[in-house]
N, C-alpha and C. Protein backbone atom coordinates (compact mmCIF):
# COMPACT_ATOMS: atom_id res chain seq x y z
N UNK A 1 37.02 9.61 -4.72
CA UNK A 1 35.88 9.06 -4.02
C UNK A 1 35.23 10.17 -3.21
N UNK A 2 34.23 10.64 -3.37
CA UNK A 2 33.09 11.48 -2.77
C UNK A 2 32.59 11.43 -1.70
N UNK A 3 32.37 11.81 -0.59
CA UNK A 3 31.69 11.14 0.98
C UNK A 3 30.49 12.49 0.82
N UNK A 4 29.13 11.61 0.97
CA UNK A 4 28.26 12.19 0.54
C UNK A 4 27.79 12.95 2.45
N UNK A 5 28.23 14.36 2.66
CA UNK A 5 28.08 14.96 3.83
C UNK A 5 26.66 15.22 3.76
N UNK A 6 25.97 14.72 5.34
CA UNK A 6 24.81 14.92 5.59
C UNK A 6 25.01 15.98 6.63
N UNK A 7 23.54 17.10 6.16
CA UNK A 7 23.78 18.19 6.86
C UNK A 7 23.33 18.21 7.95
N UNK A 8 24.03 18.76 8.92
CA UNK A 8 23.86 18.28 10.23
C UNK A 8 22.43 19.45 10.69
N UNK A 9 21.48 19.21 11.56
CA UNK A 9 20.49 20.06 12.25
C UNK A 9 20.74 20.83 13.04
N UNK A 10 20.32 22.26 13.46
CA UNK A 10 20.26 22.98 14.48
C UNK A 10 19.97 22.77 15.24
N UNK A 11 20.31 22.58 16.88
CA UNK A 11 19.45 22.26 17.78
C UNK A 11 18.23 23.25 18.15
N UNK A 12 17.31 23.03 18.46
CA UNK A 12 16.28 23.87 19.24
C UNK A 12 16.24 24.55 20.12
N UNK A 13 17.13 24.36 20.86
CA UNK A 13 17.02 24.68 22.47
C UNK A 13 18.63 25.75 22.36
N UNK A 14 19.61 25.61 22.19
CA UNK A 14 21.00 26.23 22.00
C UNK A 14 20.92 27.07 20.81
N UNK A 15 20.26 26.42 19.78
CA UNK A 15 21.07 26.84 18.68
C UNK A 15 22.15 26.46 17.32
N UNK A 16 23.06 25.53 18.09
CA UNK A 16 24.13 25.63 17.64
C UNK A 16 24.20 24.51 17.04
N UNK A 17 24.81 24.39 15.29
CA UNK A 17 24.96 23.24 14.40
C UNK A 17 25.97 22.15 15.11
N UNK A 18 27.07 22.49 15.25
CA UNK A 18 28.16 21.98 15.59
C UNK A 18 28.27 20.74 17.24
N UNK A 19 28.31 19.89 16.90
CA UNK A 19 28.37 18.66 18.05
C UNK A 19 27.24 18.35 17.88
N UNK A 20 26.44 17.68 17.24
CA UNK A 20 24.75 17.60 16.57
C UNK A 20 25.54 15.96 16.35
N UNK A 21 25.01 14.85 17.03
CA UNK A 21 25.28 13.15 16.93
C UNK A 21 23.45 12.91 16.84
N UNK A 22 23.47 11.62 15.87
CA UNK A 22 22.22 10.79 15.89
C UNK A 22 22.65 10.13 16.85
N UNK A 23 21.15 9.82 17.46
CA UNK A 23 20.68 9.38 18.71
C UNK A 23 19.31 8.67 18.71
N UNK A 24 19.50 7.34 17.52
CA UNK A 24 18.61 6.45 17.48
C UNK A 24 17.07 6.90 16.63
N UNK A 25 16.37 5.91 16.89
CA UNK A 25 14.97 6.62 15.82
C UNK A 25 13.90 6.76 16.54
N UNK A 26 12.21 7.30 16.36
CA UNK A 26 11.46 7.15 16.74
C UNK A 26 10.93 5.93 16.76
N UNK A 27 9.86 5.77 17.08
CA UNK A 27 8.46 4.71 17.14
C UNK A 27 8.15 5.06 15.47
N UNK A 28 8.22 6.12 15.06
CA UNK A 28 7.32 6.09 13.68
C UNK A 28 8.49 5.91 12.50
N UNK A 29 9.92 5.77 12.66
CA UNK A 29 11.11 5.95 11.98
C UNK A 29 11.96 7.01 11.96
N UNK A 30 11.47 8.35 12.29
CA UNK A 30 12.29 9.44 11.96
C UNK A 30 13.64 9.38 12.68
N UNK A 31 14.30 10.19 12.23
CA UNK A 31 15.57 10.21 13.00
C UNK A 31 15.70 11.33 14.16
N UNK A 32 16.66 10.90 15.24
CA UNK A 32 16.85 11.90 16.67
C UNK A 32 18.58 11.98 16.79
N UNK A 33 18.49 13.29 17.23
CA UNK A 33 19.67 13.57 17.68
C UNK A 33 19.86 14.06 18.65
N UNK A 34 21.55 13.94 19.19
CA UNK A 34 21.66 15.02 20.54
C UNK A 34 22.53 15.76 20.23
N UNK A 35 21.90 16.60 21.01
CA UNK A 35 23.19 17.96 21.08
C UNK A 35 24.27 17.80 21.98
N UNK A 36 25.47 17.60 22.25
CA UNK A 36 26.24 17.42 22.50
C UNK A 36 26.56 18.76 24.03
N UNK A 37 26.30 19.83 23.12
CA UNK A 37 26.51 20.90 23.81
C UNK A 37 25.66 21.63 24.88
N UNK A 38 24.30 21.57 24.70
CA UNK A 38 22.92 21.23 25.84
C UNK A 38 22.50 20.21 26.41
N UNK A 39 22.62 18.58 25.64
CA UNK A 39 22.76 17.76 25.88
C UNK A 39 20.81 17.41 25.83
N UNK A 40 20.70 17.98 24.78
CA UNK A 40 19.01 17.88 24.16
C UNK A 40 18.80 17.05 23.41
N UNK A 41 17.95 16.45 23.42
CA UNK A 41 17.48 15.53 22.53
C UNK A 41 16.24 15.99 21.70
N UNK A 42 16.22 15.69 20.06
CA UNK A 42 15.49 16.39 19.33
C UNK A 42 15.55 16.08 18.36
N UNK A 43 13.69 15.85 17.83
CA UNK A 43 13.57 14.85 16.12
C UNK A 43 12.80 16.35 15.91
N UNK A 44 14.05 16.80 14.43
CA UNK A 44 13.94 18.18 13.51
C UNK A 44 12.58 17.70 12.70
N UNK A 45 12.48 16.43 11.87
CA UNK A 45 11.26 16.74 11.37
C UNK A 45 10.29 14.93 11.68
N UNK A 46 9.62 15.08 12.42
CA UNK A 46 9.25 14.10 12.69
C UNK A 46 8.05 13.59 11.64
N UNK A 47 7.93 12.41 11.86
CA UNK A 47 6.87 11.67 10.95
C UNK A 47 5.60 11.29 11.89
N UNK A 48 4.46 11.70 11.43
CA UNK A 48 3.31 11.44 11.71
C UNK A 48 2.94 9.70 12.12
N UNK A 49 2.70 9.40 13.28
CA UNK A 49 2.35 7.76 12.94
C UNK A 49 0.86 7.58 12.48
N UNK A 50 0.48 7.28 11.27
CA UNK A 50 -0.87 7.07 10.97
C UNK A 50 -1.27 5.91 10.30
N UNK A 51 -2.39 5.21 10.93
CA UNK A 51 -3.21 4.03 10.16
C UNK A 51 -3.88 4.44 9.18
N UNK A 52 -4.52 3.39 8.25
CA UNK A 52 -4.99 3.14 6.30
C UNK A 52 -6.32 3.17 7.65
N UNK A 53 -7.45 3.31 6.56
CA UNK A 53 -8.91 3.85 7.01
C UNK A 53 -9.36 1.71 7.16
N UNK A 54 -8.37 0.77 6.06
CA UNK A 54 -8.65 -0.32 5.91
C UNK A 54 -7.92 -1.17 7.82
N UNK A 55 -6.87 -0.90 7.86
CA UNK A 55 -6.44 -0.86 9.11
C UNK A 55 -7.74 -0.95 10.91
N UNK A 56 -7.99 0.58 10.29
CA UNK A 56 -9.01 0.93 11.35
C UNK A 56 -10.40 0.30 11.38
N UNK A 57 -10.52 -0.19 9.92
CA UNK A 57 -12.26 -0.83 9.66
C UNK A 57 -11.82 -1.96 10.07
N UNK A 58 -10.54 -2.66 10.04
CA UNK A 58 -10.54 -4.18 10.23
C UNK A 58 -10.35 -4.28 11.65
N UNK A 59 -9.96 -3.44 12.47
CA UNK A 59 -10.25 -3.30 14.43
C UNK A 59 -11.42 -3.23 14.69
N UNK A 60 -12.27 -2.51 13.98
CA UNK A 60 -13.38 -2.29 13.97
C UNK A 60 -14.24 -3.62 14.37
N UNK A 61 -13.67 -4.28 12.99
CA UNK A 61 -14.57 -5.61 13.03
C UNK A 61 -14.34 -6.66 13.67
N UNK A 62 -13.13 -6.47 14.07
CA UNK A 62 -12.40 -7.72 15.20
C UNK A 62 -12.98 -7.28 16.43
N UNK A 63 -13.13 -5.93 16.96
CA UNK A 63 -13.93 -5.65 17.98
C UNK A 63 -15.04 -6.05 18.28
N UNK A 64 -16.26 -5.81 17.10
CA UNK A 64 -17.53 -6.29 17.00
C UNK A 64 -17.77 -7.93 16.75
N UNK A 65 -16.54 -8.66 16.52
CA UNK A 65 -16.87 -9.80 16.59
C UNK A 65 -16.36 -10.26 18.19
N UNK A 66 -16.42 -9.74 18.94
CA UNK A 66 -16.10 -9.80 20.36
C UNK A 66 -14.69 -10.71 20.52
N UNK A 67 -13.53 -9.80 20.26
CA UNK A 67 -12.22 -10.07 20.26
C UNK A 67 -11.74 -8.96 21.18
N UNK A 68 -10.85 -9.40 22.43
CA UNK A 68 -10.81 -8.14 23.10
C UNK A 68 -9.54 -7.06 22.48
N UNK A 69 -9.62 -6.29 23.13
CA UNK A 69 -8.91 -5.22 22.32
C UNK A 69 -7.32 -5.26 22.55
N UNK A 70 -6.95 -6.29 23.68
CA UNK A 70 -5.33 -6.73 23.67
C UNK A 70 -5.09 -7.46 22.38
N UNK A 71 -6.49 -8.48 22.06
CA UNK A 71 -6.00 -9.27 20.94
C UNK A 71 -5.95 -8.47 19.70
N UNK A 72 -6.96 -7.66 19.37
CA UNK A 72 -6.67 -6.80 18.35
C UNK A 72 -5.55 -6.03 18.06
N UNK A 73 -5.31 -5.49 19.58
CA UNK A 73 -3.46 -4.84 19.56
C UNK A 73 -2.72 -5.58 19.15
N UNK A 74 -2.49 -6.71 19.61
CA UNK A 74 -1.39 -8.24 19.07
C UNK A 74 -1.50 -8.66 17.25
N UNK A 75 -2.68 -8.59 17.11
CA UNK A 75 -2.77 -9.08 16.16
C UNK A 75 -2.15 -8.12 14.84
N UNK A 76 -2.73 -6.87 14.86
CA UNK A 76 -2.32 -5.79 13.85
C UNK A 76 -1.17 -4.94 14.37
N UNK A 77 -0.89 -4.99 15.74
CA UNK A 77 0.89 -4.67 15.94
C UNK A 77 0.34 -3.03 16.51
N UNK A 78 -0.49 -2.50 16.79
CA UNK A 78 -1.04 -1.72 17.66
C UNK A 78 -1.15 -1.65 18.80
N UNK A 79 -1.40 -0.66 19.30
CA UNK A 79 -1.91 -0.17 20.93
C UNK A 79 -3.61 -0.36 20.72
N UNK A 80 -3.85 -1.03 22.22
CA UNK A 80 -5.21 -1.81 22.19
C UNK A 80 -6.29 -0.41 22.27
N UNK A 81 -5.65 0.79 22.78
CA UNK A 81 -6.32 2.05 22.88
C UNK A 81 -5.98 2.54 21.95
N UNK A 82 -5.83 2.47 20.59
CA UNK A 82 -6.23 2.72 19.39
C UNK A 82 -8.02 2.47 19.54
N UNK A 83 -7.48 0.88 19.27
CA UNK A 83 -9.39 -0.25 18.92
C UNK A 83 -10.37 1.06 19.63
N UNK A 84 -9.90 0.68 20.88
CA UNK A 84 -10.72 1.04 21.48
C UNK A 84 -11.35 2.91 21.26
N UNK A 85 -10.24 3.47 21.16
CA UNK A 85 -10.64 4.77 20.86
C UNK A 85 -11.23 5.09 19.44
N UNK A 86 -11.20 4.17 18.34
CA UNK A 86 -11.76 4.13 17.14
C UNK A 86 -13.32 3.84 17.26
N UNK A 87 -13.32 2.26 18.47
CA UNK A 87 -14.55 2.21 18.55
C UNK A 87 -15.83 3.19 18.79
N UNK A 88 -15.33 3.86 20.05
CA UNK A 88 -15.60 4.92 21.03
C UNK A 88 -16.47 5.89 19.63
N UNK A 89 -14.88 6.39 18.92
CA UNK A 89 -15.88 7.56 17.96
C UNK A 89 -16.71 6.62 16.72
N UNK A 90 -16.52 5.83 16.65
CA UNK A 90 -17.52 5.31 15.47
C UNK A 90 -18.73 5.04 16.33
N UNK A 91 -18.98 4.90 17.70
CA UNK A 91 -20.49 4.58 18.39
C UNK A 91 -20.82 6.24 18.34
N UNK A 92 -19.91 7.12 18.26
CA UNK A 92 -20.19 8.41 18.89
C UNK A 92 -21.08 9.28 17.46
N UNK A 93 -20.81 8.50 16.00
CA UNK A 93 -20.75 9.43 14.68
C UNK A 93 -22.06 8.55 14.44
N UNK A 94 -22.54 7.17 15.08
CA UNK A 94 -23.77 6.05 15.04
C UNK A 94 -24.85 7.08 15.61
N UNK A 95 -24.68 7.73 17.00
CA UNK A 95 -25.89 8.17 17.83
C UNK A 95 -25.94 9.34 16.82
N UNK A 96 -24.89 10.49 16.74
CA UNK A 96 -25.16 11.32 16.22
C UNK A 96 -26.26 11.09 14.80
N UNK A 97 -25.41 10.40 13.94
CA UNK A 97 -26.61 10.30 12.75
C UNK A 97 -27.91 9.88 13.09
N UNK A 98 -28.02 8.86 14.39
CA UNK A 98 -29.38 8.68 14.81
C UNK A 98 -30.19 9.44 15.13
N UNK A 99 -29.85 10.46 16.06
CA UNK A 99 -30.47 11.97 16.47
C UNK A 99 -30.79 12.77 15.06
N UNK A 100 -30.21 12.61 14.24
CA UNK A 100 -30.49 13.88 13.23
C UNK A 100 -31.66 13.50 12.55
């Protein structure tokens, strides 16, 4: 029977492979560990958290149908300063094309 060894990470800060324990996940899934020996905590390759362009058009439109932006957070499982910061640059890319 085979025990499939996962290779353990370097820490960042020390250096050193050895006493390297997982230590739960991110917000976006990746995995964290601590160093045992600095006592650092550290995600080796982290994952990007990013929304579908369909995601962002559908805040969009829950916004403009005057839904406030807690409900939009609740509803699609977001931070309401997403909406809101999506909104922000889509009024911002509106004036611009207007000016040109």
């Amino acid at each position: 029977m085979e025990e499939k060894a996962e290779k353990r990470p370097i820490c960042p800060k020390c250096g050193k492979e050895e006493r390297q324990m997982k230590s739960g996940f991110t917000k976006a899934g990746s995995q964290k560990w601590l160093c045992y020996v600095c006592k650092c905590r550290y995600t080796p390759n982290p994952k990007k958290w990013k929304y579908s362009e369909e995601e962002k058009e559908l805040a969009l439109k829950m916004l403009t149908m005057s839904m406030s932006g807690r409900g939009v957070g609740k509803v699609l499982k977001m931070s309401k300063a997403n909406a809101y910061r999506w909104a922000r640059e889509a009024a911002l890319k509106k004036t611009e094309n207007l000016e040109k």
